[in-house]
C-alpha atoms as a PDB file:
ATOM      1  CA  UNK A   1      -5.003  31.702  -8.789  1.00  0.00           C
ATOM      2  CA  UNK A   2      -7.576  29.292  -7.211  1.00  0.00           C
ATOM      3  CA  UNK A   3      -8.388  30.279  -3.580  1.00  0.00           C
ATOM      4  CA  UNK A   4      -7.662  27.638  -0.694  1.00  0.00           C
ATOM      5  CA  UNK A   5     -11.127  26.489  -0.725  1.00  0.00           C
ATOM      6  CA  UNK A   6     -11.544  26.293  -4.359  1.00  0.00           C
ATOM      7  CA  UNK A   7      -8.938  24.309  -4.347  1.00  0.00           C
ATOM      8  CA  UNK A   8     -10.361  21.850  -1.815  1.00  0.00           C
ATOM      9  CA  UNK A   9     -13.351  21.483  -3.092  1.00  0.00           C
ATOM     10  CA  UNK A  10     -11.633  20.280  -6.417  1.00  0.00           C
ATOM     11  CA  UNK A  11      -9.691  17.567  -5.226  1.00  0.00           C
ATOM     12  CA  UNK A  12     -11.142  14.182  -4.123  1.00  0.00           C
ATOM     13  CA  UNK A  13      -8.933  12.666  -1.252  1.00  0.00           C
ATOM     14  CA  UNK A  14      -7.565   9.177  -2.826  1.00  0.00           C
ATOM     15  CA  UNK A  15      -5.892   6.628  -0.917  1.00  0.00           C
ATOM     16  CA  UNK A  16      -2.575   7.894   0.437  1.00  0.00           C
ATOM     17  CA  UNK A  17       0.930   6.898  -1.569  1.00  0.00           C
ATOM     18  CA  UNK A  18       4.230   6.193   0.407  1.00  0.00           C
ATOM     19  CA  UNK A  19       6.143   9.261  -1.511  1.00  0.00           C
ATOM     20  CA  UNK A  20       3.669  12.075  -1.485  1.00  0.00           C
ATOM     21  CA  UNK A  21       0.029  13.016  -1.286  1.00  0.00           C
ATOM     22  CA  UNK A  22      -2.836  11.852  -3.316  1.00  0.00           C
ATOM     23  CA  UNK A  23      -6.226  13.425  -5.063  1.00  0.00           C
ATOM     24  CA  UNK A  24      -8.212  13.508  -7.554  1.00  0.00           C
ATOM     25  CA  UNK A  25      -8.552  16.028  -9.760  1.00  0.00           C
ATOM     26  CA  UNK A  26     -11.371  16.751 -11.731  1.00  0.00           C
ATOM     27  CA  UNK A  27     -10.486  18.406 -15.199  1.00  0.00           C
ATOM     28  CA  UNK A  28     -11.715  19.062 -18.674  1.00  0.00           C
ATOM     29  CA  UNK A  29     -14.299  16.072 -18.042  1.00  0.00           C
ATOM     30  CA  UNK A  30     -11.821  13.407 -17.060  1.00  0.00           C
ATOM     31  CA  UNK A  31     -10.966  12.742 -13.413  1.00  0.00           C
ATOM     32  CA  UNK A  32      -7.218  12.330 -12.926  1.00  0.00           C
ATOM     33  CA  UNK A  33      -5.454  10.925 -10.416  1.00  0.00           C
ATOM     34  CA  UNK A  34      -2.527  13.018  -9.168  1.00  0.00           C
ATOM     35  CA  UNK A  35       0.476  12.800  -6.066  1.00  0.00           C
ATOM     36  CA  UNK A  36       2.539  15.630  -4.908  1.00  0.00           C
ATOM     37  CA  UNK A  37       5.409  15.008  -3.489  1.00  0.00           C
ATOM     38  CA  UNK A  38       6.951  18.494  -1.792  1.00  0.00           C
ATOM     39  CA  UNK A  39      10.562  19.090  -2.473  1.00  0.00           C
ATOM     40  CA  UNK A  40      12.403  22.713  -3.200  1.00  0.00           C
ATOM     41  CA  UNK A  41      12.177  25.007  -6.089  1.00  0.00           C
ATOM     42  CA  UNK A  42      10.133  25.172  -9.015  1.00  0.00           C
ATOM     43  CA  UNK A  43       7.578  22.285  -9.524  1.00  0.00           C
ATOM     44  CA  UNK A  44       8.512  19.580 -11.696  1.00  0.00           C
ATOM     45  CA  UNK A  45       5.744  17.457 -13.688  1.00  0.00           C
ATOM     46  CA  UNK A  46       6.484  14.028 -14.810  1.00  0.00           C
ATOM     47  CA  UNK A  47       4.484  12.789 -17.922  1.00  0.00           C
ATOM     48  CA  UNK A  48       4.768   8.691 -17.619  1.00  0.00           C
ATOM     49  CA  UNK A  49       5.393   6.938 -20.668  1.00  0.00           C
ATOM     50  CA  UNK A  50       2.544   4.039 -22.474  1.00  0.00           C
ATOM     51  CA  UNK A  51       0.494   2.431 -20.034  1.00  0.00           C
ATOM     52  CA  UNK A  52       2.756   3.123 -17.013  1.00  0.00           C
ATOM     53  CA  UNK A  53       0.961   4.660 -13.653  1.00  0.00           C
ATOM     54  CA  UNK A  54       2.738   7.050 -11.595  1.00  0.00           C
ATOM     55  CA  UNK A  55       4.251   4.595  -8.736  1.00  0.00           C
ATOM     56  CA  UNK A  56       6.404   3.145 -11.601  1.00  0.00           C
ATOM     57  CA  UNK A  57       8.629   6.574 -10.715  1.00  0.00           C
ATOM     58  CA  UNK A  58       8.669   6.060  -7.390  1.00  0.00           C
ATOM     59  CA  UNK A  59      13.077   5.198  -7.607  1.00  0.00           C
ATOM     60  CA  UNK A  60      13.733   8.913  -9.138  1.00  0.00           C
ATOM     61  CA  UNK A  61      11.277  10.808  -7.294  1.00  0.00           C
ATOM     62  CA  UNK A  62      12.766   9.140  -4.298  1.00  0.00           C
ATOM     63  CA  UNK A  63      16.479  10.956  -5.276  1.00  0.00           C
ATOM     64  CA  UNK A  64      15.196  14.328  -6.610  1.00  0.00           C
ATOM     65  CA  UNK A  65      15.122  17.616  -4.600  1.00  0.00           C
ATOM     66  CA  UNK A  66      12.124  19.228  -6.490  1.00  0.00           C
ATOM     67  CA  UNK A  67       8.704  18.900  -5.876  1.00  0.00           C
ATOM     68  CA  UNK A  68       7.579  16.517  -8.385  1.00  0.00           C
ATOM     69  CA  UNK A  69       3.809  16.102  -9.266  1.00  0.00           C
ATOM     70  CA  UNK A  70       2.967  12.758 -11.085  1.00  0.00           C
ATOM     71  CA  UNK A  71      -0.251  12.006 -12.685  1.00  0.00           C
ATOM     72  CA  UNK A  72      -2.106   8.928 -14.257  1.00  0.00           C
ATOM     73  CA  UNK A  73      -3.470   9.826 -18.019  1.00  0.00           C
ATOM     74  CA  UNK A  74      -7.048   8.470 -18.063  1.00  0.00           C
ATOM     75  CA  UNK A  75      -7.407   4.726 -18.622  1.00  0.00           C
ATOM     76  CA  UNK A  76      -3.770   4.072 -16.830  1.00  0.00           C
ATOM     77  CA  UNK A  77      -3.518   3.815 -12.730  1.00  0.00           C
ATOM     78  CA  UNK A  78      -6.066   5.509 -10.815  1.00  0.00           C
ATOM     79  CA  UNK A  79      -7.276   7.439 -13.304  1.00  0.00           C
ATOM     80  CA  UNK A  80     -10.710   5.673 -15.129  1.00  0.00           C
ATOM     81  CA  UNK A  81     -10.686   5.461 -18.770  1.00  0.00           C
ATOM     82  CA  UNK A  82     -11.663   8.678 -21.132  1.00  0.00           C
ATOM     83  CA  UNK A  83     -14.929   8.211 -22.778  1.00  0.00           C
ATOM     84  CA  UNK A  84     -13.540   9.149 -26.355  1.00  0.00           C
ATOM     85  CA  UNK A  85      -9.869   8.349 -27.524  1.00  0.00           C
ATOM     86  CA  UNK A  86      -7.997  11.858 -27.087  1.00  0.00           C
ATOM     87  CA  UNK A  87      -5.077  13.391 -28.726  1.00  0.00           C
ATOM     88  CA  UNK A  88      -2.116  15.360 -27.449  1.00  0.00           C
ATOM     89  CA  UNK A  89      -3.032  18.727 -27.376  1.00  0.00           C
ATOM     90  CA  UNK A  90      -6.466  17.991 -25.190  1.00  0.00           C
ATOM     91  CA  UNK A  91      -3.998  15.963 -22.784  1.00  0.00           C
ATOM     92  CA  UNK A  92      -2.006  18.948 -22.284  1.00  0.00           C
ATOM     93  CA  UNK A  93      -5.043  21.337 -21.924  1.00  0.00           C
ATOM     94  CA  UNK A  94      -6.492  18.947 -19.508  1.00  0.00           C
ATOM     95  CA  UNK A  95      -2.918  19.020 -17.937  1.00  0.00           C
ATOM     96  CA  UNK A  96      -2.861  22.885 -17.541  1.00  0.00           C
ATOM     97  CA  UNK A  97      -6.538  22.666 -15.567  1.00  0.00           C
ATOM     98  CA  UNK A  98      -5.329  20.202 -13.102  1.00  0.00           C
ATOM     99  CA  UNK A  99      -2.483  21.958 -12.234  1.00  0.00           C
ATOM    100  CA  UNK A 100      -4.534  25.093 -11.897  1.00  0.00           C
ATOM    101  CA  UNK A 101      -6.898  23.437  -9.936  1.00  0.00           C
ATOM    102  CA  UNK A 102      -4.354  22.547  -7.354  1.00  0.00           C
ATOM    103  CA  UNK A 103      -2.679  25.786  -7.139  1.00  0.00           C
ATOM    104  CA  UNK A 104       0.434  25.514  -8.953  1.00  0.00           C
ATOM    105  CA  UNK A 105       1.336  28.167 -11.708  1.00  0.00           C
ATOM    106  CA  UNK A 106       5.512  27.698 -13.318  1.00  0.00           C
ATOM    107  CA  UNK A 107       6.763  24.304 -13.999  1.00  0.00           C
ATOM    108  CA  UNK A 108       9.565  22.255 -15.558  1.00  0.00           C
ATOM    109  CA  UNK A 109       8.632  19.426 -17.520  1.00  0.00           C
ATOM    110  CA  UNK A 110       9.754  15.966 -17.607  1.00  0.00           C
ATOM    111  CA  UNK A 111       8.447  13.380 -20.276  1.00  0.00           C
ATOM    112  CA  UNK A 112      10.019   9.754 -20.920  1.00  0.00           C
ATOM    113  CA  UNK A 113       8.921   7.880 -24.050  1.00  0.00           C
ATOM    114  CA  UNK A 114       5.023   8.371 -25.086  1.00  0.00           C
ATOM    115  CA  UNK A 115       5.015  11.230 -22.151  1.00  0.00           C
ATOM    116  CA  UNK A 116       8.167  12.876 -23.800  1.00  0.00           C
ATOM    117  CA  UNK A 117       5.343  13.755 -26.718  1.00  0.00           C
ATOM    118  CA  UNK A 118       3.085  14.944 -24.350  1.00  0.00           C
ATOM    119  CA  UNK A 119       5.724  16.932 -22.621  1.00  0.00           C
ATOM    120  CA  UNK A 120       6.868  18.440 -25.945  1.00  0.00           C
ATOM    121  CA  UNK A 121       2.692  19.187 -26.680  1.00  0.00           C
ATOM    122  CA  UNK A 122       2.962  21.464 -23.217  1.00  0.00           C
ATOM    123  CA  UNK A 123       5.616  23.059 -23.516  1.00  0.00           C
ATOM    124  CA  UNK A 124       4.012  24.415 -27.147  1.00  0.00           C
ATOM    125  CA  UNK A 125       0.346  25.325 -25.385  1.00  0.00           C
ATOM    126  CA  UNK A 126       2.367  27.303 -22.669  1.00  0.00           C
ATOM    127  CA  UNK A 127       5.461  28.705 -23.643  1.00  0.00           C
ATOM    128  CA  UNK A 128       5.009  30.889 -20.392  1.00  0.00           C
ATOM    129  CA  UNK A 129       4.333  28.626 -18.046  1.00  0.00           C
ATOM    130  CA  UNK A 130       6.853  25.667 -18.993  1.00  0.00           C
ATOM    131  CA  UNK A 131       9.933  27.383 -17.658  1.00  0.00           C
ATOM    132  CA  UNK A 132      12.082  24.085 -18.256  1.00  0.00           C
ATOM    133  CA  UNK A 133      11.839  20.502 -20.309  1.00  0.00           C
ATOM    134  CA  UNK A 134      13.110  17.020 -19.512  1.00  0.00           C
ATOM    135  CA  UNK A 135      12.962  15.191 -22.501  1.00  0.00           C
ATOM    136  CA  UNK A 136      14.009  11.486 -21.901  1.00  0.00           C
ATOM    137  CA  UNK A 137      14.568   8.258 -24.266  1.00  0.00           C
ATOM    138  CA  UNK A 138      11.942  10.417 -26.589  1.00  0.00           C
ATOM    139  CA  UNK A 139      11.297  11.265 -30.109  1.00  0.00           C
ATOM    140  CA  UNK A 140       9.582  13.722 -32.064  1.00  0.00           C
ATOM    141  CA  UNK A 141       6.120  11.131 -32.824  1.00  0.00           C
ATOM    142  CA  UNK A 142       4.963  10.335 -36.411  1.00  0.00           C
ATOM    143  CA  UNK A 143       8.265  10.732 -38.073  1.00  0.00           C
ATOM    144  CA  UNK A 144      11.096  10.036 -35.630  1.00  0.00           C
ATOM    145  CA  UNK A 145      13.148   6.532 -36.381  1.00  0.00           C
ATOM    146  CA  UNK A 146      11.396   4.103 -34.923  1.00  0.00           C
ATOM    147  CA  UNK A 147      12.834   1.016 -33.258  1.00  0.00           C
ATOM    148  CA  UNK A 148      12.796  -2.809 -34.423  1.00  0.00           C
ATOM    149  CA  UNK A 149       9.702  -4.153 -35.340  1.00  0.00           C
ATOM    150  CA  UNK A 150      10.186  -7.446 -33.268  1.00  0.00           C
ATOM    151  CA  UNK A 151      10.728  -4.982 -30.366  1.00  0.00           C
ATOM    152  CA  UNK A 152       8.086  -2.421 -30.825  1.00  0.00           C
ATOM    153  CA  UNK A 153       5.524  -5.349 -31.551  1.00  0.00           C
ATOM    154  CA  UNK A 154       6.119  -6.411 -27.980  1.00  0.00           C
ATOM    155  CA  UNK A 155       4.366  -2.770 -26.739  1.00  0.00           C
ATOM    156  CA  UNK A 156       0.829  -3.395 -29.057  1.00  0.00           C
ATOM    157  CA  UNK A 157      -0.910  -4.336 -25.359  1.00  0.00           C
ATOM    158  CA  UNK A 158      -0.149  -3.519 -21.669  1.00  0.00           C
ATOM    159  CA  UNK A 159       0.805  -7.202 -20.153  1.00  0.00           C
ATOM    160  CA  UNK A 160       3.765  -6.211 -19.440  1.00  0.00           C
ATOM    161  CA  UNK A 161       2.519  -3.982 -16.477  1.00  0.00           C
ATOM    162  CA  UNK A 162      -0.166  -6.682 -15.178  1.00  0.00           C
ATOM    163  CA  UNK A 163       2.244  -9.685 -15.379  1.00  0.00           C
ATOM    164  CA  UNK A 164       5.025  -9.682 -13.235  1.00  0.00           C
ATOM    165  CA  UNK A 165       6.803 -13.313 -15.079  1.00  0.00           C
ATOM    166  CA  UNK A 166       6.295 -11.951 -18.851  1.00  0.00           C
ATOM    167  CA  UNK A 167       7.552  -8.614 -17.910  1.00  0.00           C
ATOM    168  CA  UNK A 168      10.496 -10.193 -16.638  1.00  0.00           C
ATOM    169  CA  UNK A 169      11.110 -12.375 -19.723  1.00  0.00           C
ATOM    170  CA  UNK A 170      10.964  -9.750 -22.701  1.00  0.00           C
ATOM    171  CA  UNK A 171      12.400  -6.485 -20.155  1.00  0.00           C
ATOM    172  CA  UNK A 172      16.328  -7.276 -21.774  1.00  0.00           C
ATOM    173  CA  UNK A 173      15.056  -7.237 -25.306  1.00  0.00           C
ATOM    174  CA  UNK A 174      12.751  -4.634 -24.909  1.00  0.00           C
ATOM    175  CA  UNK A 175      14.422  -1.986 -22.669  1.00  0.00           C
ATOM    176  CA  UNK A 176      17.962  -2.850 -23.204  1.00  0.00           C
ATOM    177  CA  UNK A 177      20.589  -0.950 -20.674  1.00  0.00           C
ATOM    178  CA  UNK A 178      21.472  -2.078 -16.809  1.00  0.00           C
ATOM    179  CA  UNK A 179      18.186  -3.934 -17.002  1.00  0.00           C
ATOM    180  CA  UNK A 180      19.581  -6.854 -19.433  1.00  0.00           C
ATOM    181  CA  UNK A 181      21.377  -8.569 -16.681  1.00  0.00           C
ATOM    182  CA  UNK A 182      18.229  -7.950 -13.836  1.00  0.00           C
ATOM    183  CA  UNK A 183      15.547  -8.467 -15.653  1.00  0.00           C
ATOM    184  CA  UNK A 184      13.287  -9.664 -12.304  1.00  0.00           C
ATOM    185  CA  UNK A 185      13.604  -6.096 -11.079  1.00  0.00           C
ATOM    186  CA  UNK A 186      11.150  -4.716 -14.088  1.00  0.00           C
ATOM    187  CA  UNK A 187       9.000  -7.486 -12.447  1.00  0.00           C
ATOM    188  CA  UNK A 188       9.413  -5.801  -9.278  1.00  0.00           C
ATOM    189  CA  UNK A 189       9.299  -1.979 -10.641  1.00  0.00           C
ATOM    190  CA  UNK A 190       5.614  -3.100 -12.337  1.00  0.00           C
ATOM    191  CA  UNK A 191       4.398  -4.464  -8.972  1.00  0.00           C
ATOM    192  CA  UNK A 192       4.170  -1.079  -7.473  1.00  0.00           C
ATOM    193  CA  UNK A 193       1.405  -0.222  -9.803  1.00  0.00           C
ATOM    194  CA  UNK A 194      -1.819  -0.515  -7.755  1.00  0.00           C
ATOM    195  CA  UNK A 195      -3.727  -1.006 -11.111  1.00  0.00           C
ATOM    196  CA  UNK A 196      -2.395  -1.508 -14.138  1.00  0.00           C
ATOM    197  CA  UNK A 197      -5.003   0.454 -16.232  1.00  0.00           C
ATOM    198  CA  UNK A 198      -7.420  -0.427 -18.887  1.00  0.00           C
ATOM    199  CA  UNK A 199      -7.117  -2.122 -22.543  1.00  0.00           C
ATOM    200  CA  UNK A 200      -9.051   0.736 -23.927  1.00  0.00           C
ATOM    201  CA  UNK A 201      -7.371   3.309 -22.050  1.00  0.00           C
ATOM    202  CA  UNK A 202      -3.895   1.779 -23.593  1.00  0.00           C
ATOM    203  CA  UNK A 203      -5.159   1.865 -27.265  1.00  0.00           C
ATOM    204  CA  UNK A 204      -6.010   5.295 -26.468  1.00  0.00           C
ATOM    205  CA  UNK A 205      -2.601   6.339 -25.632  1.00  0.00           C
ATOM    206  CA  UNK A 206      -1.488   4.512 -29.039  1.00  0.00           C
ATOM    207  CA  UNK A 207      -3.655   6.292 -30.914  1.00  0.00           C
ATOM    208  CA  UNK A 208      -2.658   9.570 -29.393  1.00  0.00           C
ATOM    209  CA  UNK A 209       1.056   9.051 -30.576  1.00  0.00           C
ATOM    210  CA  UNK A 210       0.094   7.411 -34.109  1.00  0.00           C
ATOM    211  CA  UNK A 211      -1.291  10.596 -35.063  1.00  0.00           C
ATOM    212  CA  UNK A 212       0.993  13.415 -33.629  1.00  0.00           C
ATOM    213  CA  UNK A 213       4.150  14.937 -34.760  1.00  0.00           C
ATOM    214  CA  UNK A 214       6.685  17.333 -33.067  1.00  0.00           C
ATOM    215  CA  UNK A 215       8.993  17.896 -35.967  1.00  0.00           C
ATOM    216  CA  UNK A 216       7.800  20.932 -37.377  1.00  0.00           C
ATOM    217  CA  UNK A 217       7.385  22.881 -34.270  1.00  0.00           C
ATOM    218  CA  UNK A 218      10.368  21.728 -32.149  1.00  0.00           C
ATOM    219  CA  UNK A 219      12.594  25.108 -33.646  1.00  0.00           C
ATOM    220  CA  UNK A 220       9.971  27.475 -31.795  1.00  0.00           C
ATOM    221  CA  UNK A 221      10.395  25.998 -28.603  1.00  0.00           C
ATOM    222  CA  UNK A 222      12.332  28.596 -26.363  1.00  0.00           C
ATOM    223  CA  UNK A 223      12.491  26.770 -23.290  1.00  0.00           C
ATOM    224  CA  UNK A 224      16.205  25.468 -21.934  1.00  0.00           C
ATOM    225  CA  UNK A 225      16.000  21.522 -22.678  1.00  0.00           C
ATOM    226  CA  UNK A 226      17.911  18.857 -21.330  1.00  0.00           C
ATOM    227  CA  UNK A 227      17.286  15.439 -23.585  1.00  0.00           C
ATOM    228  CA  UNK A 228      18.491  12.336 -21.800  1.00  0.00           C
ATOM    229  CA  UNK A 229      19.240   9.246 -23.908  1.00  0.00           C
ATOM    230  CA  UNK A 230      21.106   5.713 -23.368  1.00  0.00           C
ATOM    231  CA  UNK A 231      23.074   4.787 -26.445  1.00  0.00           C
ATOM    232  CA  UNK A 232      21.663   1.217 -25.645  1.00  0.00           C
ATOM    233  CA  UNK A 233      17.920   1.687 -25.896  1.00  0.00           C
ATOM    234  CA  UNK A 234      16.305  -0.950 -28.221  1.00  0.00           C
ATOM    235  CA  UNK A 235      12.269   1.238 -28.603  1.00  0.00           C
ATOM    236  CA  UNK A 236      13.979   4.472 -29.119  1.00  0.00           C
ATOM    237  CA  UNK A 237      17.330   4.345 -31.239  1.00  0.00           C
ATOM    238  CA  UNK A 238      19.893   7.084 -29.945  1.00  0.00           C
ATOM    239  CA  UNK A 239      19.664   8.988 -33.591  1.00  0.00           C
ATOM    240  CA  UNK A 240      16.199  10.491 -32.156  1.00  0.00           C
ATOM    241  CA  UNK A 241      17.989  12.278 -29.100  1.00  0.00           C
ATOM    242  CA  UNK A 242      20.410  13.733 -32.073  1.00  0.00           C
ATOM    243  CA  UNK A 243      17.797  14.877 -34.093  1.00  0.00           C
ATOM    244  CA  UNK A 244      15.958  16.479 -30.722  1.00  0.00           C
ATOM    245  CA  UNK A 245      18.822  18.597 -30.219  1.00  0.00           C
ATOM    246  CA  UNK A 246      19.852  19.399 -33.643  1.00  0.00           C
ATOM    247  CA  UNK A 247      16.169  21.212 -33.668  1.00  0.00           C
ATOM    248  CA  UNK A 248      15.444  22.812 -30.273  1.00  0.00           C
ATOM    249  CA  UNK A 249      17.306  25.688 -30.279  1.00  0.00           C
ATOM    250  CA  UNK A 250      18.149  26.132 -26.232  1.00  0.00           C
ATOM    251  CA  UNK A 251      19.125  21.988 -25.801  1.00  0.00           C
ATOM    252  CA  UNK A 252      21.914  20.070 -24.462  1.00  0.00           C
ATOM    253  CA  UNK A 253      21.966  16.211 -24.647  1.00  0.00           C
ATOM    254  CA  UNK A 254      22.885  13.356 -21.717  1.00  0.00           C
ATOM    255  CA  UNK A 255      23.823  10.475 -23.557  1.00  0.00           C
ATOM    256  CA  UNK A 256      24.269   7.380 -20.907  1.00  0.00           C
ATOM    257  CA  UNK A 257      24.999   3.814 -21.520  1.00  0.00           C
ATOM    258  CA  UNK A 258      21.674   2.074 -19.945  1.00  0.00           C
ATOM    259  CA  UNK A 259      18.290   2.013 -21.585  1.00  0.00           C
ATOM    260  CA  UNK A 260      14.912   2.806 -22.049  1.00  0.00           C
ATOM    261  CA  UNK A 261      13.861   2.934 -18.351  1.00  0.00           C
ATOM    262  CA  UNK A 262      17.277   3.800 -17.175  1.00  0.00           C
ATOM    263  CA  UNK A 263      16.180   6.708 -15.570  1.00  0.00           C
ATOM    264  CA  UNK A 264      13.973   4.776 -12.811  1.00  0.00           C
ATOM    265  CA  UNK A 265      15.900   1.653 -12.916  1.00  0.00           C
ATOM    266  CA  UNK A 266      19.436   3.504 -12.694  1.00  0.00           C
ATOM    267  CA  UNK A 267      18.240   6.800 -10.904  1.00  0.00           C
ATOM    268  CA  UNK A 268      21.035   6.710  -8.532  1.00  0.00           C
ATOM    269  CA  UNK A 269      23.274   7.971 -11.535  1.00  0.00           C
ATOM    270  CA  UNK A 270      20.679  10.249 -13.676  1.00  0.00           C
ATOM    271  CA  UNK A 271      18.546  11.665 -11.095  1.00  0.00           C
ATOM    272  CA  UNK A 272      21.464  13.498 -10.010  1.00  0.00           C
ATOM    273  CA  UNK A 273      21.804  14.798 -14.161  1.00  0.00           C
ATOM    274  CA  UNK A 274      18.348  15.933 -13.814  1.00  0.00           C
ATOM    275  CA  UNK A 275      18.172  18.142 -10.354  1.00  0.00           C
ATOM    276  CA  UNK A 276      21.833  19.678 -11.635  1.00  0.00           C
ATOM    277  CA  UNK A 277      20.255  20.766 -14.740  1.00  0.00           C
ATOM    278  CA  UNK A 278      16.681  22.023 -13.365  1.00  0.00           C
ATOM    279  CA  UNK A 279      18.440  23.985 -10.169  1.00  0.00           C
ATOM    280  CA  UNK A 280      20.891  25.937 -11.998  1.00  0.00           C
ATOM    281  CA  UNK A 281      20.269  30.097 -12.572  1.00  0.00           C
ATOM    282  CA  UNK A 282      18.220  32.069 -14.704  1.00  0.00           C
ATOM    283  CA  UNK A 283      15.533  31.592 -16.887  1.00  0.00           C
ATOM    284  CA  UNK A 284      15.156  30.990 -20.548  1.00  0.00           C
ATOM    285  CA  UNK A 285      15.759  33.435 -23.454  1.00  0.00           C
END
């Protein structure tokens, strides 16, 4: 374990955040902006999904008792673009050294979408040190059922987070859930992004999930899961929750009515879900 002034002199003070403090992290050559917000019991990471930066989470981390520590993947938020595209397993290596760097040892996991992946990569690198997983409105990567072309064609590039009025228009077709009759408050979630990240850092993070597969390796996993899903989710279609828990071995499965981004846009009714699951006793087999 890093001493205090280690630890210090490996985080660059960044601008401070309304929920939780801010640094920068310096880690397996990228430099990654992170926020800790200090709650109760055993830390809880949140991977973001494609192209979203950590203030997108602000609604759930506002109703959770944890700590939660957010980060930006290079090229999204605060965090400037890698040099080379990356793949999952480096993400979660570079993952592991930033939480080292700070100090902070056992975690539960929480990944939505594209960070559900790179939950599911961490938990494999450190079967130890993931005592819990969140997996929410995920899949397993390369093979799971994808969703409707039309829909998933509307991801291929990141305007959704820098414009407010197209975010808006497409967020009932595209996220489905309580957010088809308030579509203007995706507009609103977006506009807490300070930055809304790069075009190369976004094709890196499609890349990363083109090329990775959980599928095969999802029976191993020993760590108590809980997979959250809404049954009305047009980019990930409910059968991938089913086929999450038919493999991992220790899971249960929350399915809900809303949609993709349910879970920040409805977080008065799942956050509660979330803290239930990660606060109850003992550990995993």
């Amino acid at each position: 374990m890093p001493s205090a002034a280690q630890r210090r002199r490996a985080l660059t003070v960044a601008s401070p955040s309304t929920i939780g403090e801010e640094c920068y992290v310096n880690a397996g050559g990228q430099r990654i902006r992170v926020n800790v917000r200090h709650g109760t019991g055993v830390p809880l990471v949140i991977c973001n999904g494609v192209g979203a930066s950590l203030e997108v989470f602000d609604p759930l981390v506002e109703r959770l008792g944890s700590t939660v520590i957010r980060f930006d993947v290079p090229g999204t938020g605060g965090s400037p673009t890698s040099i080379l595209p990356y793949g999952f397993p480096y993400l979660a290596w570079v993952l592991g050294r930033v939480l080292s760097k700070i100090g902070v040892g056992v975690v539960d996991v929480l990944g939505i979408s594209w960070g559900g992946a790179l939950a599911q990569q961490f938990a494999f690198q450190n079967p130890r040190r993931c005592r819990r997983l969140v997996l929410v409105a995920t899949g397993t990567g390369l093979f799971m059922v994808p969703g409707r072309p039309r829909v998933l064609a509307k991801m291929a590039t990141p305007r959704r987070f820098s414009d407010p009025d197209y975010a808006a228009s497409i967020a009932a077709e595209l996220y489905g859930g309580t957010v088809r009759a308030h579509g203007d408050d995706v507009a609103r979630l977006f506009v807490r992004q300070l930055h809304a990240g790069s075009k190369i850092g976004y094709l890196h993070q499609l890349l990363a999930g083109a090329v990775w597969t959980s599928l095969f390796a999802l029976p191993a996993v020993r760590q108590e899961t809980l997979i959250v899903q809404g049954t009305d989710d047009p980019i990930i279609p409910v059968i991938n929750a089913r086929i999450l828990h038919a493999l991992l071995p220790h899971s249960r499965l929350h399915l809900h009515s809303g949609g993709h981004i349910d879970l920040v846009h409805n977080a008065t009714e799942l956050a509660p879900v979330i803290d239930e699951f990660l606060s109850e006793p003992g550990e995993r087999p």
